[in-house]
Protein backbone atom coordinates (compact mmCIF):
# COMPACT_ATOMS: atom_id res chain seq x y z
CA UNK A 1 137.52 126.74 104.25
CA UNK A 2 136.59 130.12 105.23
CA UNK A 3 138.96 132.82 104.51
CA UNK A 4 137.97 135.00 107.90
CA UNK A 5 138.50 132.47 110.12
CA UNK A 6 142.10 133.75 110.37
CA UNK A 7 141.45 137.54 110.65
CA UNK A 8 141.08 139.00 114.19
CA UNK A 9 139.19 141.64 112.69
CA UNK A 10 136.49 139.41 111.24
CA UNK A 11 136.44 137.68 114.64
CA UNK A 12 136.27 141.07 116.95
CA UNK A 13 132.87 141.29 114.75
CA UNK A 14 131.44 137.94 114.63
CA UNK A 15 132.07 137.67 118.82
CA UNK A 16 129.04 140.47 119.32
CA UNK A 17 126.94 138.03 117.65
CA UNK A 18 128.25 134.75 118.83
CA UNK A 19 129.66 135.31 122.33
CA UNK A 20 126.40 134.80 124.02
CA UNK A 21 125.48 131.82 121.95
CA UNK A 22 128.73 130.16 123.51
CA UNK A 23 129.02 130.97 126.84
CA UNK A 24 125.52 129.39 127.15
CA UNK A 25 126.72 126.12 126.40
CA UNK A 26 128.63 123.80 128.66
CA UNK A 27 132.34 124.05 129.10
CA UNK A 28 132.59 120.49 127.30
CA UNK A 29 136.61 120.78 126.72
CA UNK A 30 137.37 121.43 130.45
CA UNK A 31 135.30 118.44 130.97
CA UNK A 32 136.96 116.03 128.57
CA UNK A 33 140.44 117.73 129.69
CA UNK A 34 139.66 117.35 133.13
CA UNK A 35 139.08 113.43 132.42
CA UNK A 36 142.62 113.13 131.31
CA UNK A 37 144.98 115.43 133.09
CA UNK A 38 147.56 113.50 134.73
CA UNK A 39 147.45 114.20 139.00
CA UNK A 40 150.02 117.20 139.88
CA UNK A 41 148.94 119.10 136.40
CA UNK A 42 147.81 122.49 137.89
CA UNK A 43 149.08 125.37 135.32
CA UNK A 44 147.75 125.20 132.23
CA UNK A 45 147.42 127.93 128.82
CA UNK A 46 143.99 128.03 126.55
CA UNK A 47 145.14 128.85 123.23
CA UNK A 48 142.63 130.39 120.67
CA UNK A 49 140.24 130.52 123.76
CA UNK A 50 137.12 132.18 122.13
CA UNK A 51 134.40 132.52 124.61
CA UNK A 52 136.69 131.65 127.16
CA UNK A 53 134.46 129.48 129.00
CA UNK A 54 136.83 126.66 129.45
CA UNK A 55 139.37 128.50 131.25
CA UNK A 56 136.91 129.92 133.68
CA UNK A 57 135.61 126.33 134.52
CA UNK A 58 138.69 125.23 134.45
CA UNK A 59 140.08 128.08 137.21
CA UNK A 60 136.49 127.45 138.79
CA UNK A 61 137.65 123.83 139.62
CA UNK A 62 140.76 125.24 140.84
CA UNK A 63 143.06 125.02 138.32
CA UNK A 64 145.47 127.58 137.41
CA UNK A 65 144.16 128.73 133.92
CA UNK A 66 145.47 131.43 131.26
CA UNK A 67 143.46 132.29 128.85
CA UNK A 68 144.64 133.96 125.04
CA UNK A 69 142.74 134.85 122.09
CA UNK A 70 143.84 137.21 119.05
CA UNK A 71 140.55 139.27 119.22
CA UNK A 72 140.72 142.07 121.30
CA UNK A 73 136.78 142.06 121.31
CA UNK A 74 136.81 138.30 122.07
CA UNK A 75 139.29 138.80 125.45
CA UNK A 76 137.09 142.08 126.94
CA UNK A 77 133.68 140.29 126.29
CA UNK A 78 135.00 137.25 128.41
CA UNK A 79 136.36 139.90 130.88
CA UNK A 80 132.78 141.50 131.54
CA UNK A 81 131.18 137.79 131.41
CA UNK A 82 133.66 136.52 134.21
CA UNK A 83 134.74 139.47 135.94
CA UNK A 84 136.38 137.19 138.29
CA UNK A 85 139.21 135.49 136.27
CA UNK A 86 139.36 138.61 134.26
CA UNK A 87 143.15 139.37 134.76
CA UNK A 88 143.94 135.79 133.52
CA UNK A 89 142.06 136.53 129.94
CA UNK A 90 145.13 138.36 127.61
CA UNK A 91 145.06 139.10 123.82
CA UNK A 92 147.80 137.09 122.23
CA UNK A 93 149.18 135.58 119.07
CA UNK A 94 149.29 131.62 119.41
CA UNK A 95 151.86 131.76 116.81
CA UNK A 96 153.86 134.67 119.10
CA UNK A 97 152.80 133.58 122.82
CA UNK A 98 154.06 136.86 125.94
CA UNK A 99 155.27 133.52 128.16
CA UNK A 100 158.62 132.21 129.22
CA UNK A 101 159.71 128.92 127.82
CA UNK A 102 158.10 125.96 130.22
CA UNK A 103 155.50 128.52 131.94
CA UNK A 104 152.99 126.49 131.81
CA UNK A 105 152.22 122.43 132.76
CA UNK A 106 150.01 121.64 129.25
CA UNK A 107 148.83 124.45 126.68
CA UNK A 108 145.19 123.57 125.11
CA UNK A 109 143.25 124.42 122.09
CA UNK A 110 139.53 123.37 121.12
CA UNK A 111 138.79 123.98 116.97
CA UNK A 112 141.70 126.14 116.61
CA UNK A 113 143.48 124.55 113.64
CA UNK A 114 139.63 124.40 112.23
CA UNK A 115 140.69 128.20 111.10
CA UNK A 116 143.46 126.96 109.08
CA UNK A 117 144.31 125.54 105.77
CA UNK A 118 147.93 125.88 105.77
CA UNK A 119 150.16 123.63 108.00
CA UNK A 120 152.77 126.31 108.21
CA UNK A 121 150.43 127.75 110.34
CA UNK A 122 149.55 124.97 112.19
CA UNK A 123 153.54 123.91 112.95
CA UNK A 124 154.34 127.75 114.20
CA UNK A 125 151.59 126.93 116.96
CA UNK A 126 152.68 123.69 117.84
CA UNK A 127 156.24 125.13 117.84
CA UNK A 128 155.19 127.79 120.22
CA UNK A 129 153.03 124.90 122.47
CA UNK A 130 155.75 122.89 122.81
CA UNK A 131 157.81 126.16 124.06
CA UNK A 132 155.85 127.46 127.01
CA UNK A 133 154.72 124.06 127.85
CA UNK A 134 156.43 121.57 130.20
CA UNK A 135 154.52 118.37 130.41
CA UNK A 136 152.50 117.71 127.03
CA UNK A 137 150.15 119.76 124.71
CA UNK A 138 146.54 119.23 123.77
CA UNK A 139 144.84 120.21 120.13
CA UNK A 140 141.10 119.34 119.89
CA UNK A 141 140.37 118.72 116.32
CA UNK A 142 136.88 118.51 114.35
CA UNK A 143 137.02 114.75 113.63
CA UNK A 144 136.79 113.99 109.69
CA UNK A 145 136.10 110.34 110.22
CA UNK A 146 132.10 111.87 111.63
CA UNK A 147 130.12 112.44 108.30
CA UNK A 148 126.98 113.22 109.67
CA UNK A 149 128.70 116.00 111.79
CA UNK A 150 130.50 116.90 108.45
CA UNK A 151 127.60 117.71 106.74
CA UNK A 152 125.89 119.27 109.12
CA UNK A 153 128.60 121.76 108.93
CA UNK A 154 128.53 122.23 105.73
CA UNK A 155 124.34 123.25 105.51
CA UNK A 156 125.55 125.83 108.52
CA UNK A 157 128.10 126.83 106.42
CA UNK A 158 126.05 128.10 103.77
CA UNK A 159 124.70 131.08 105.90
CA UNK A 160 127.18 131.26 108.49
CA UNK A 161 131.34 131.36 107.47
CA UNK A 162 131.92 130.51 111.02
CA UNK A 163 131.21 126.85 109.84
CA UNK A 164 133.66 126.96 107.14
CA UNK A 165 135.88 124.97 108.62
CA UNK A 166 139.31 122.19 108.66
CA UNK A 167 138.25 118.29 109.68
CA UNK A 168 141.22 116.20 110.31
CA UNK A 169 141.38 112.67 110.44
CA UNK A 170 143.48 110.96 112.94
CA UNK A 171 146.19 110.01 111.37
CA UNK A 172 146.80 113.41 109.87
CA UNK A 173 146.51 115.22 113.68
CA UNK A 174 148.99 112.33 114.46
CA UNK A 175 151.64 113.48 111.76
CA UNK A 176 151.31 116.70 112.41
CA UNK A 177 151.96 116.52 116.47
CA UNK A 178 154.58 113.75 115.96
CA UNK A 179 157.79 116.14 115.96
CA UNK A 180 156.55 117.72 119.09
CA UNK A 181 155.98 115.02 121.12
CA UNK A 182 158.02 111.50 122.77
CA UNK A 183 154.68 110.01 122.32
CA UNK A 184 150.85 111.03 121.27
CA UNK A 185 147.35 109.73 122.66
CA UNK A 186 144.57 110.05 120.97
CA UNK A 187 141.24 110.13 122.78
CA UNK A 188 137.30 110.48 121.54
CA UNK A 189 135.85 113.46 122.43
CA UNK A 190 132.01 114.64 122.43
CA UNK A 191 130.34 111.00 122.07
CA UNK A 192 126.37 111.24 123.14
CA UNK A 193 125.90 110.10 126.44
CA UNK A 194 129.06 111.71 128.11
CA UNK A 195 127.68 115.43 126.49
CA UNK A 196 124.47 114.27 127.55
CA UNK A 197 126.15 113.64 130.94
CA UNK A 198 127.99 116.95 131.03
CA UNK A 199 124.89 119.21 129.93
CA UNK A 200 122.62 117.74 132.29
CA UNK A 201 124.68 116.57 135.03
CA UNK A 202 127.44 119.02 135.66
CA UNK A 203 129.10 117.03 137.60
CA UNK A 204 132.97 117.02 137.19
CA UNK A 205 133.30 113.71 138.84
CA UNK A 206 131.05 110.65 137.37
CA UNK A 207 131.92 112.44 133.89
CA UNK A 208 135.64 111.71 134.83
CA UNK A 209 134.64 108.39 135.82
CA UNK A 210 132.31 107.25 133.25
CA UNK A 211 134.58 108.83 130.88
CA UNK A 212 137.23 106.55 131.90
CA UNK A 213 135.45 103.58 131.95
CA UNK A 214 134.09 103.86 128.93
CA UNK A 215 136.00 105.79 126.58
CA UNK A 216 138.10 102.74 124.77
CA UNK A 217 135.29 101.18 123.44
CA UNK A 218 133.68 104.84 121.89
CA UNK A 219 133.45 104.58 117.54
CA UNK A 220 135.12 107.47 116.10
CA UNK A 221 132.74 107.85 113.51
CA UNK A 222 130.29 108.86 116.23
CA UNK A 223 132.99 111.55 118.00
CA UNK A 224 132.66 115.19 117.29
CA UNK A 225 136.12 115.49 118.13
CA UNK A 226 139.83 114.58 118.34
CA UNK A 227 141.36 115.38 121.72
CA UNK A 228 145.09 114.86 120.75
CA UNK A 229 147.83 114.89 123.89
CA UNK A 230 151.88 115.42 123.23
CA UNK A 231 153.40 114.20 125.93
CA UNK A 232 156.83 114.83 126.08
CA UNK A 233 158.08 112.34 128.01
């Protein structure tokens, strides 16, 4: 795994050559967490939030969305992209989070234990999830059980560090949420036809409902992702 992927330095840099790159795609977690956010859930806290796209389309549909990153560079870039939910974009810590205990309904990440190889890490995060949060937490994981999207990472990898990167099967996202949670749910995330949906469609409703109709019978192997929930009750 890459060794940068945990320097906020490293990041401030690679953001001037990624940022656009990633804004221009489609907010696909905001899409896949708006499919399973349980009615009443209106605060919620993007951890690790990179381009910060999801948390503007998330306050776009009218959520109430924070948004944190470690890279200074990474939180003013999103500022001048989305001027308008600028003052909701912060530099922050995930391991150290600036928010009361229970601020927030559910705190999110998408590929932000990719960055890490040690589990001490991954724990402080969860610990600090499980503090500000009041109804469950959500980690996004690359899925390891996806070879083809595996490998594909790896040929990136070889000119690009940025694809140097954790996979985690599911029962190893399920041990490590278990202490943090009364019960975990595990749902597919990034199948073909839903991000074909999302990309082309943009519409926040049928890909909630052909999400949920569908979902249960998705093959992991074919999933770019694990969308894990903690719910704590």
């Amino acid at each position: 795994m890459g060794t940068n992927l945990t320097d906020p330095k490293w990041w401030s840099t690679a953001w001037q050559t990624h940022h656009q790159r990633y804004v221009s795609r489609p907010s696909y977690q905001a899409y896949y967490l708006d499919c399973i956010l349980p009615k009443g859930v209106k605060q919620l806290l993007e951890l690790g939030a990179g381009s910060f796209r999801d948390t503007a389309q998330l306050n776009k549909w009218g959520y109430e969305c924070t948004g944190t990153d470690f890279s200074p560079e990474a939180v003013a870039l999103a500022q001048r992209t989305y001027p308008r939910w600028a003052d909701r974009f912060h530099t922050a810590d995930a391991t150290t989070l600036p928010f009361e205990s229970r601020s927030f309904d559910i705190s999110f990440h998408s590929g932000l234990f990719a960055c890490f190889d040690d589990d001490a890490m991954i724990h402080a995060v969860l610990q600090e999830q499980a503090r500000v949060s009041r109804v469950a937490i959500v980690c996004t994981v690359h899925n390891a059980l996806n070879a083809t999207l595996k490998e594909q990472f790896r040929r990136q990898a070889e000119s690009d560090p940025l694809y140097q990167i954790r996979f985690f099967a599911p029962e190893e996202i399920t041990q490590l949420m278990r202490p943090y949670s009364a019960r975990l749910s595990l749902y597919p995330f990034g199948a073909l036809w839903c991000n074909r949906l999302i990309k082309y469609g943009r519409n926040r409703l049928l890909t909630r409902w052909y999400y949920r109709l569908t979902h249960k019978r998705w093959r992991w192997e074919s999933c770019e992702r694990i969308m894990a929930v903690g719910w704590f009750s």
